[in-house]
Protein backbone atom coordinates (compact mmCIF):
# COMPACT_ATOMS: atom_id res chain seq x y z
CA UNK A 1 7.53 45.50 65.63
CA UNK A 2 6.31 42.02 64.74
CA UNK A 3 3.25 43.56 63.30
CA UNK A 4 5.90 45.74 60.71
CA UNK A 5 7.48 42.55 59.86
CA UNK A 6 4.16 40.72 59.13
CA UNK A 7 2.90 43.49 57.07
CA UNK A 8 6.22 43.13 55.07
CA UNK A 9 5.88 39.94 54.07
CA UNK A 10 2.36 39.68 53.11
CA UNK A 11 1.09 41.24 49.83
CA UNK A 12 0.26 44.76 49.16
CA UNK A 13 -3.03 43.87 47.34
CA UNK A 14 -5.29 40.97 47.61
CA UNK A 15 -5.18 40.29 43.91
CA UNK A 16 -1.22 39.76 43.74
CA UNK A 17 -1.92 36.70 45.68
CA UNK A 18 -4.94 35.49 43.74
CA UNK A 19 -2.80 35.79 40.15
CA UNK A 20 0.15 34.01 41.97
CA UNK A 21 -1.91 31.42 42.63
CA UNK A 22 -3.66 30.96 39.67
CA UNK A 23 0.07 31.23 37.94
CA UNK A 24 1.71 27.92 39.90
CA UNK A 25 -0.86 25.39 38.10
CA UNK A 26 -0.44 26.31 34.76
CA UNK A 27 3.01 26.25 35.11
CA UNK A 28 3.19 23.12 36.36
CA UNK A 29 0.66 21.59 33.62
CA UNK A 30 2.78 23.04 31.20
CA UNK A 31 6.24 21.22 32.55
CA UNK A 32 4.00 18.24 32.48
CA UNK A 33 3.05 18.47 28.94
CA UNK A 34 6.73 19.19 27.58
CA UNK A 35 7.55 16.13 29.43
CA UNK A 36 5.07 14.07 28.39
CA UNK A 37 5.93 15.24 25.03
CA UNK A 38 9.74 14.38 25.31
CA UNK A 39 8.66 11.09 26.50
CA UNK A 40 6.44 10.06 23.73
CA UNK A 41 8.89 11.55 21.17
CA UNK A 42 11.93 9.36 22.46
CA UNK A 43 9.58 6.16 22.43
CA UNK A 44 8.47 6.31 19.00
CA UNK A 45 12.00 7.05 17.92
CA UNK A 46 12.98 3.91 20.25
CA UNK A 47 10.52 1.76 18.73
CA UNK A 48 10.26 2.68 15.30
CA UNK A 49 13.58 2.40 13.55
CA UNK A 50 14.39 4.21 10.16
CA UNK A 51 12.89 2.20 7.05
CA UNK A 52 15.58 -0.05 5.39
CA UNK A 53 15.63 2.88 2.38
CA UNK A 54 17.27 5.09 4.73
CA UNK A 55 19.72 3.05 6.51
CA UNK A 56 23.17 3.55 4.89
CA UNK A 57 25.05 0.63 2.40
CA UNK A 58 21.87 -0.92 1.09
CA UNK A 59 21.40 0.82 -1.92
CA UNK A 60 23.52 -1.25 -4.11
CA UNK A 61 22.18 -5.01 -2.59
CA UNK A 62 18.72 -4.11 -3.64
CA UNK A 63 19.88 -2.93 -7.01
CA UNK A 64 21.92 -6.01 -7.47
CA UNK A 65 19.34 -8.02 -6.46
CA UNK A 66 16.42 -6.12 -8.75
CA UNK A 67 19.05 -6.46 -11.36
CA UNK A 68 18.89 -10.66 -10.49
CA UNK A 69 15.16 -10.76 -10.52
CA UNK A 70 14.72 -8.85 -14.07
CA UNK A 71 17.34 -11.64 -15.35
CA UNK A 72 15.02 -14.27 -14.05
CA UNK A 73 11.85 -13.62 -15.02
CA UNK A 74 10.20 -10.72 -18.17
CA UNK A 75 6.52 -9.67 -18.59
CA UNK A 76 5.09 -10.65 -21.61
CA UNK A 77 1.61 -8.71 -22.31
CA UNK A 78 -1.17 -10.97 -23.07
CA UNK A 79 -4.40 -9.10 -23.88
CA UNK A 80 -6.23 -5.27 -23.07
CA UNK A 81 -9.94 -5.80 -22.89
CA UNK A 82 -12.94 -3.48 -22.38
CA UNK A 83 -15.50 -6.10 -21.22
CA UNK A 84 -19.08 -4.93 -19.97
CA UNK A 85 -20.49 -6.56 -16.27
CA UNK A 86 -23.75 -6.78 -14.87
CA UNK A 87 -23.53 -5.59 -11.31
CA UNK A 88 -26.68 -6.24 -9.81
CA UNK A 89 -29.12 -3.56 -11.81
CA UNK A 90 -26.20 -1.38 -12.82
CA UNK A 91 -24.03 -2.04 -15.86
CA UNK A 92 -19.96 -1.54 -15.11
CA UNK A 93 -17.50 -1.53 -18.22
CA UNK A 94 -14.20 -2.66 -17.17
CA UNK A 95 -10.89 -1.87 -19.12
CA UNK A 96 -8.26 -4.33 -18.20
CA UNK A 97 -5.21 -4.50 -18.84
CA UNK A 98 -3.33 -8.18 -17.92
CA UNK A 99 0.17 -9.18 -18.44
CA UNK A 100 2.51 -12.68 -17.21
CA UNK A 101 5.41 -13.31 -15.97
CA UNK A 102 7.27 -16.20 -16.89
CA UNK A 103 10.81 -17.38 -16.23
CA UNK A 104 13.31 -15.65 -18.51
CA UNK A 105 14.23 -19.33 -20.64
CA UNK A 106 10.73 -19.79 -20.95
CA UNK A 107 10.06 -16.62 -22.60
CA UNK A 108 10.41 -17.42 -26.11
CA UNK A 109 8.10 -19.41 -25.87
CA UNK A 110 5.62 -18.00 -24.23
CA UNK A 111 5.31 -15.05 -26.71
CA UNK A 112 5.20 -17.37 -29.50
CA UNK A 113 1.84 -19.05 -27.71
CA UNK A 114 0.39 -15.70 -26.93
CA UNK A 115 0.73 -14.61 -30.66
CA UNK A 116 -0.28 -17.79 -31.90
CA UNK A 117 -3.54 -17.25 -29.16
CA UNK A 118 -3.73 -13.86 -29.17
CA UNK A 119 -8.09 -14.58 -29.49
CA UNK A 120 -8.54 -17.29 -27.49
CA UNK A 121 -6.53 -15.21 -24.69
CA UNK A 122 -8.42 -12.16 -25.19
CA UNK A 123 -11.64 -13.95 -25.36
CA UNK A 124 -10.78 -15.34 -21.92
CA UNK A 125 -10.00 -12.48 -20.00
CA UNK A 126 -13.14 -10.95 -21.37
CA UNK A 127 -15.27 -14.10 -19.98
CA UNK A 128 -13.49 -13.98 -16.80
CA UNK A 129 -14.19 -10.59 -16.29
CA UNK A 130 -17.87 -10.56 -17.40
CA UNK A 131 -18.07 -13.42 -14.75
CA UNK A 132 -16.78 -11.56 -11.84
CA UNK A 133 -18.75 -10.23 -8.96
CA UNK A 134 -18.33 -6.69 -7.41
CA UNK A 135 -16.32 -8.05 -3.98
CA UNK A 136 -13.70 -10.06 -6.97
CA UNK A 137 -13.41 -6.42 -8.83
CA UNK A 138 -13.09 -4.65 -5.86
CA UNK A 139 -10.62 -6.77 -4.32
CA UNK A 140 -7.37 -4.65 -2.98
CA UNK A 141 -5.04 -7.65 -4.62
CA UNK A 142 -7.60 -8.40 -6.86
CA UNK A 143 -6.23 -11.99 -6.00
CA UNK A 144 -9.34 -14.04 -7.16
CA UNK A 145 -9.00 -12.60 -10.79
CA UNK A 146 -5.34 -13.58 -11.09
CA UNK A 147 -5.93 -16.76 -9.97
CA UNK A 148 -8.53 -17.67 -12.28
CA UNK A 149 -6.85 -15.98 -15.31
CA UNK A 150 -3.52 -18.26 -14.16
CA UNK A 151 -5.77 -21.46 -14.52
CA UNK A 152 -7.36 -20.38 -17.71
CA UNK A 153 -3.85 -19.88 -19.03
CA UNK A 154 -2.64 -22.52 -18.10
CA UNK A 155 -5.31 -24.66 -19.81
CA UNK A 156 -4.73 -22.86 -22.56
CA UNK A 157 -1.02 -23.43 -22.54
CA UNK A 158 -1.14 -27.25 -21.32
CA UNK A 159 1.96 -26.10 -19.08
CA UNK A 160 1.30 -25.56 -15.66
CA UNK A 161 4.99 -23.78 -15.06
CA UNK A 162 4.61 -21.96 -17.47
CA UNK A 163 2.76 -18.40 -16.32
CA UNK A 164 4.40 -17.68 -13.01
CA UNK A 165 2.53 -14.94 -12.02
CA UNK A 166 -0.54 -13.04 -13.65
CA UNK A 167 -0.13 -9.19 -13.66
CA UNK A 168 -3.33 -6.49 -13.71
CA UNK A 169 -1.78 -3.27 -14.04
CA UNK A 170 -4.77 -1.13 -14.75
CA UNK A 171 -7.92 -2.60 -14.10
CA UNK A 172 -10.63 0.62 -14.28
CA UNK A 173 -14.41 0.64 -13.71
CA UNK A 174 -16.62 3.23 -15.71
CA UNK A 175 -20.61 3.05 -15.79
């Protein structure tokens, strides 16, 4: 009788236990991985809040305060060169394209000094440019170029406070 009782209990092939067994650890790796993945889920949810876009009542502060900023300050275009550089043994031609930004009672002025040096200030840009080296036109800011075109301009101008910011929107290399 103990014999029938053992024989119930144990497996009518030898394979049934062999899948079984092979069964429990993948089942168990998989619980781990859908918690792991849970876990890192609810962390970067926890540590990375929503941009400031997305968060709710902000859209009219930053238009207010664009609005603010276009009152105080206006770009004024200054020159659009095509200047050739000497990289090295290669020969780059640059198109540039630079603009300033000046305070918004100050602007009057400075478009009557740009048209009254509309040369002078396109002959500088072009010397600036032909003077640069590949790191200062490949520069993710391109911060050394608007600081010397600032300080050329503002020679030019005699007014320091005048150009408040120098603007590159296209700058594009072609051989």
């Amino acid at each position: 009788m103990a014999d029938e009782a053992f024989e119930a209990d144990a497996p009518t092939t030898p394979g049934e236990e062999g899948k079984r067994g092979k069964l429990v650890p993948i089942i168990i790796i998989g619980v781990v991985m859908l918690l792991e993945g849970i876990g890192v889920y609810s962390l970067t949810k926890f540590l990375n809040p929503a941009p400031p876009e997305a968060v709710a009542g902000e859209g009219a502060e930053a238009d207010e305060g664009t609005a603010l900023l276009a009152d105080q300050f206006k770009e004024l275009e200054v020159a659009s060169a095509r200047p050739t550089n000497k990289l090295g043994t290669r020969v780059v031609t640059v198109g540039i394209r630079v603009s300033i930004l000046v305070k918004s009672e100050d602007f009057e002025r400075a478009q009557k000094l740009t048209e009254a040096m509309k040369d002078r200030l396109h002959d500088r840009v072009n010397i600036v440019v032909r003077g640069a080296s590949q790191r200062d036109l490949n520069e993710p800011g391109l911060e050394t170029l608007r600081r010397q075109l600032k300080t050329e301009f503002n020679q030019m101008f005699k007014d320091e406070t005048l150009v408040v910011e120098v603007l590159i929107p296209e700058l594009l290399q072609t051989q």
